[in-house]
C-alpha atoms as a PDB file:
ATOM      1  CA  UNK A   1      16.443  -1.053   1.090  1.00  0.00           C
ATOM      2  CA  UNK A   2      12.595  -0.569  -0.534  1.00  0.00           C
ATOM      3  CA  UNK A   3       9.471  -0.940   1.653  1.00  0.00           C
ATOM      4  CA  UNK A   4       8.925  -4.190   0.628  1.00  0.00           C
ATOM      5  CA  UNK A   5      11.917  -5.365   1.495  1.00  0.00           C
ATOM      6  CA  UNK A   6      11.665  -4.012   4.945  1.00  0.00           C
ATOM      7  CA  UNK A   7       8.341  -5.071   5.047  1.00  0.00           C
ATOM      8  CA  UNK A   8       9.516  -8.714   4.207  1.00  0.00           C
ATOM      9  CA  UNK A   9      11.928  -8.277   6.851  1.00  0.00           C
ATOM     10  CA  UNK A  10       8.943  -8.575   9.430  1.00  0.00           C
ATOM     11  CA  UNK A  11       7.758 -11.557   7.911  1.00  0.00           C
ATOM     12  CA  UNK A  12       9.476 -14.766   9.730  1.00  0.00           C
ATOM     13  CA  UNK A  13      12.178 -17.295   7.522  1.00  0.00           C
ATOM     14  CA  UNK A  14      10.000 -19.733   7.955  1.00  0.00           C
ATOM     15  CA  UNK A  15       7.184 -18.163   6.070  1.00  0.00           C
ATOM     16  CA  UNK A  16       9.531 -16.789   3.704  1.00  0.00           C
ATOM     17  CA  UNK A  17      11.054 -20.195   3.100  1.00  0.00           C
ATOM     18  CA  UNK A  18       7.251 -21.624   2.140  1.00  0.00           C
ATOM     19  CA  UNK A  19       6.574 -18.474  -0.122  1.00  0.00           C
ATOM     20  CA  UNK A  20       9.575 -19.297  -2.360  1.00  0.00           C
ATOM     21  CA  UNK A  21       8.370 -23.148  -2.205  1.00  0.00           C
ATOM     22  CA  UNK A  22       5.460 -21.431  -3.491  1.00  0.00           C
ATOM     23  CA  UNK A  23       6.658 -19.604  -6.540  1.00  0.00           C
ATOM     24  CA  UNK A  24      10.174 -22.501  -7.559  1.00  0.00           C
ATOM     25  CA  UNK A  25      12.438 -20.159  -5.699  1.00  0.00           C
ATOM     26  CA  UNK A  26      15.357 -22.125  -3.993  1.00  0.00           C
ATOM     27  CA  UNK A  27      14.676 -22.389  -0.096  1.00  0.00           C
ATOM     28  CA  UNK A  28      17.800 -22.173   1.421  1.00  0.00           C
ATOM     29  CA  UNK A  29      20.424 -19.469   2.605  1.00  0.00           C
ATOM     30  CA  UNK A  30      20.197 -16.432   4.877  1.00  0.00           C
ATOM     31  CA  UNK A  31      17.287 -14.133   5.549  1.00  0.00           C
ATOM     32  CA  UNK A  32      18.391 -11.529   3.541  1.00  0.00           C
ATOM     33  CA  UNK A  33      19.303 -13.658   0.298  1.00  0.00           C
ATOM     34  CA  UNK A  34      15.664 -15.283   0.412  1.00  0.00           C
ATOM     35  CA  UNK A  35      14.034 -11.578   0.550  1.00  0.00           C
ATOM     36  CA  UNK A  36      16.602 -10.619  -2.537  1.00  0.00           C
ATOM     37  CA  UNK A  37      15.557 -13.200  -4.518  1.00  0.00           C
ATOM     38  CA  UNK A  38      11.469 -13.095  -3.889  1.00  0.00           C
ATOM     39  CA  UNK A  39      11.918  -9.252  -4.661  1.00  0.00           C
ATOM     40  CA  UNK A  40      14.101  -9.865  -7.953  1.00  0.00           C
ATOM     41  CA  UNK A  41      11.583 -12.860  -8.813  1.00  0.00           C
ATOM     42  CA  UNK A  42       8.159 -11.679  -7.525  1.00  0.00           C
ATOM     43  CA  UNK A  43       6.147  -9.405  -8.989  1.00  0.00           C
ATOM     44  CA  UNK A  44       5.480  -6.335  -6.479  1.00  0.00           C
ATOM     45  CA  UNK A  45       2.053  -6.214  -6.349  1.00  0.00           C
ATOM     46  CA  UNK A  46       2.004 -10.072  -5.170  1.00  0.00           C
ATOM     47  CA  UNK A  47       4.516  -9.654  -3.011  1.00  0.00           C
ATOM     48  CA  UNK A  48       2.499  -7.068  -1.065  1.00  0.00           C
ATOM     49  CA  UNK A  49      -0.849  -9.141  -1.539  1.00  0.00           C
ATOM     50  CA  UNK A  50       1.432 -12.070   0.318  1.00  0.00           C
ATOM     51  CA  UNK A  51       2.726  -9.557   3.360  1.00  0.00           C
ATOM     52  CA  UNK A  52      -0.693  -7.834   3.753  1.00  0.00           C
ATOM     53  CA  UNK A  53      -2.530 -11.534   4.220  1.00  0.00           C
ATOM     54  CA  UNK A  54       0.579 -12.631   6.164  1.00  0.00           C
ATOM     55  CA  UNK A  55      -0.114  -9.347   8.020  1.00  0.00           C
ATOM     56  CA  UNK A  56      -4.188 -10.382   8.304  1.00  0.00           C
ATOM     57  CA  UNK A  57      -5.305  -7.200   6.957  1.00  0.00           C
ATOM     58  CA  UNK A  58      -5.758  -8.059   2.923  1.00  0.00           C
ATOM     59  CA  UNK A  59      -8.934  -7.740   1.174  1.00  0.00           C
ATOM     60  CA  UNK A  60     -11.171  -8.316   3.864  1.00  0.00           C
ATOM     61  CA  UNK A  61     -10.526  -4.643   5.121  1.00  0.00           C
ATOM     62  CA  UNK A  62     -11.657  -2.803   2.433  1.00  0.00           C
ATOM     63  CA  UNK A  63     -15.025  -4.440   2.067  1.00  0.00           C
ATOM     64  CA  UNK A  64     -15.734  -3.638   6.323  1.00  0.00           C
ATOM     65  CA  UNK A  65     -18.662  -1.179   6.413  1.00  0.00           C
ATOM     66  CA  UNK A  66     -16.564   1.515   8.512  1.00  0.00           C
ATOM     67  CA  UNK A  67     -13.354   1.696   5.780  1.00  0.00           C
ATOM     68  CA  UNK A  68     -14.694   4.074   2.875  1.00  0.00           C
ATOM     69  CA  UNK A  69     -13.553   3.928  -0.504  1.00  0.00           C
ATOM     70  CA  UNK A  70     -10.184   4.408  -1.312  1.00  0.00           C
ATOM     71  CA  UNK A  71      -8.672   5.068  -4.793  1.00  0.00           C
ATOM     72  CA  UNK A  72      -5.387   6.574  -5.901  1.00  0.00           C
ATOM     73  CA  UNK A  73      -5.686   9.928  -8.098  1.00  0.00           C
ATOM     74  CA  UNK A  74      -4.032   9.789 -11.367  1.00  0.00           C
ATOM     75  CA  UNK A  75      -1.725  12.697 -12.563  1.00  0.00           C
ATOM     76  CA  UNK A  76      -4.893  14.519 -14.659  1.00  0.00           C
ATOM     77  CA  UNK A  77      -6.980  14.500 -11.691  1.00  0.00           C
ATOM     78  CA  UNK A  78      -4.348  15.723  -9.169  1.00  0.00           C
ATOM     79  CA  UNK A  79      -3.614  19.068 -11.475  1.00  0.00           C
ATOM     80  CA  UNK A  80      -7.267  19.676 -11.611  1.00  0.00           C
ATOM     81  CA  UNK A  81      -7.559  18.946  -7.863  1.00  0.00           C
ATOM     82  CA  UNK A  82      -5.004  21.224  -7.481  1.00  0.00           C
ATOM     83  CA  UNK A  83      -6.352  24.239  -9.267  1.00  0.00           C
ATOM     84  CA  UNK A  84      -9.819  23.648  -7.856  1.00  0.00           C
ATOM     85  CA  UNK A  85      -8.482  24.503  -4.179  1.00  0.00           C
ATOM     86  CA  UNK A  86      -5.468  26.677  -5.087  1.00  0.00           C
ATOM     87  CA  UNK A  87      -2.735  24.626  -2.821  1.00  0.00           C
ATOM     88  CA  UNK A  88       0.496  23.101  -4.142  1.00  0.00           C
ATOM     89  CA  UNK A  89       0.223  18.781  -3.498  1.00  0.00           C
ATOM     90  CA  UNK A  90       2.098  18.731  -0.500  1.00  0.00           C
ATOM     91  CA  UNK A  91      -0.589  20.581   1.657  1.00  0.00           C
ATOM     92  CA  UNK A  92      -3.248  17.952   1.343  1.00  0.00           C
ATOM     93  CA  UNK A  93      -3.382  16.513   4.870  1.00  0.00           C
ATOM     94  CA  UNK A  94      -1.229  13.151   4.675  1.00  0.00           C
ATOM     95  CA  UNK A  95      -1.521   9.714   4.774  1.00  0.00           C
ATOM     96  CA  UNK A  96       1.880   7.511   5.282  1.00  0.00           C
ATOM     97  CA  UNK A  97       3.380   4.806   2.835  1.00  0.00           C
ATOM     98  CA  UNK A  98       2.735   2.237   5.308  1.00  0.00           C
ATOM     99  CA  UNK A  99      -0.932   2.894   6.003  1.00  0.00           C
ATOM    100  CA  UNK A 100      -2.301  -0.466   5.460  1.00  0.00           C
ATOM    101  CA  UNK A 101      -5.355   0.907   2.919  1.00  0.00           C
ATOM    102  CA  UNK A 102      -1.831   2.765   1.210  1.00  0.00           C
ATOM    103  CA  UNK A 103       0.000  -0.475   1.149  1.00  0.00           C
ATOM    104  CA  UNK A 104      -2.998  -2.517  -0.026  1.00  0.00           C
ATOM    105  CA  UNK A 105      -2.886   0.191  -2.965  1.00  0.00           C
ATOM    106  CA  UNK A 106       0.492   0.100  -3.942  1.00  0.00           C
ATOM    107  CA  UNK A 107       0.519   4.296  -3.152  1.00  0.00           C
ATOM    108  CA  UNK A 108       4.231   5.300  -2.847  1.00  0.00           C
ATOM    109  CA  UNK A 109       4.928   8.653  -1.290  1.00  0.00           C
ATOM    110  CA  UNK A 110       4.099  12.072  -4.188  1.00  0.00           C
ATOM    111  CA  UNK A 111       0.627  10.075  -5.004  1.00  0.00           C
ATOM    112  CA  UNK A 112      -2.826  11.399  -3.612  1.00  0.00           C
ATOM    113  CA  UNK A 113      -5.590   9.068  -2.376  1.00  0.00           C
ATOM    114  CA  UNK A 114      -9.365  10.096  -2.414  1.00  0.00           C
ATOM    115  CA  UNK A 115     -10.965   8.636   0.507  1.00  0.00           C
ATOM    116  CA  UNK A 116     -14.744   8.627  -0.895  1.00  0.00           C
ATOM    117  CA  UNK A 117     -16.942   9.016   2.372  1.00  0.00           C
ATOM    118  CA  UNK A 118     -20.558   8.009   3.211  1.00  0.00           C
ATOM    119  CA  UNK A 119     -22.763   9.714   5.703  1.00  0.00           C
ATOM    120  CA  UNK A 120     -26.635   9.867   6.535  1.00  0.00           C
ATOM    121  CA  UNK A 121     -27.159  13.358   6.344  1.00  0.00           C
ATOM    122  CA  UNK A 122     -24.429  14.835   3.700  1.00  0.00           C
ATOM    123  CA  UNK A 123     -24.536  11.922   1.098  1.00  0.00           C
ATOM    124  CA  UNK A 124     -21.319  11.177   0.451  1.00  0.00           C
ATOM    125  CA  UNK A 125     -17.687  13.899   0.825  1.00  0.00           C
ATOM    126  CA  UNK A 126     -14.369  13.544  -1.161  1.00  0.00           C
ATOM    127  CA  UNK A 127     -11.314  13.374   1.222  1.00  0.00           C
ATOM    128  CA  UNK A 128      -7.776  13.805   0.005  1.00  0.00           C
ATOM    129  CA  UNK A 129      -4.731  12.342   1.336  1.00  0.00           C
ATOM    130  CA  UNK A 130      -0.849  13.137   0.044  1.00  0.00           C
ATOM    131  CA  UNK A 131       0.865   9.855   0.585  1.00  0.00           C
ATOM    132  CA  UNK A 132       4.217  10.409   2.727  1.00  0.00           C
ATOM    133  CA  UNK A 133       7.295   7.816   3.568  1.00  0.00           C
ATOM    134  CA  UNK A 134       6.859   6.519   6.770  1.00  0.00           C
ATOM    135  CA  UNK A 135      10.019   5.775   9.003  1.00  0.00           C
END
């Protein structure tokens, strides 16, 4: 079972019913064979833009004033990264998979997040995050 289909899990049959209204799906049939067929017939990245505004925490989170910027580090930047501070990936402090700011991203656990941070006095510091599974 993948995190989105865990994730859709939480989500009631009612809501899942009005999603596959939504996209032509057929309606009907257990829980689970509604979530298989939104997963085989939804793209991913839609699918989690429906559970995070089902969850109330889409979009609208990352533009609040107290969430800094979040971004996930591509493969380039992660060796440099890397060499800059001597350490092997996995000893970055870690974030979890099911973070919501991870979710909203699409990070799956291996990928590193910068977490770009604002302050009055020191500008602005680079945070970095190694993106775990939650259970």
């Amino acid at each position: 079972m993948n995190d989105i289909t865990r994730l859709l899990d939480g989500v009631s049959y009612r809501n899942l019913t009005k999603l596959c209204g939504e996209e032509g799906l057929k309606k009907s049939g257990k829980k689970i064979e509604v979530i298989k067929r939104l997963v085989e017939h939804m793209e991913e990245e839609a699918l989690r833009t429906y559970i995070m505004d089902f969850l109330g925490i889409g979009g609208k989170m990352t533009e609040h004033n107290y969430v800094p910027k979040h971004r996930k580090m591509n493969k380039e930047e992660i060796e440099v990264l890397k060499k800059k501070f001597g350490i092997k990936k996995w000893q970055f402090p870690k974030i979890l998979d099911r973070d919501p700011i991870s979710m909203l991203l699409g990070a799956k656990p291996g990928d590193v997040l910068e977490i770009v941070r604002k302050s009055p006095t020191a500008g602005t510091s680079n945070y970095y995050r190694f993106v775990i599974r939650g259970s």
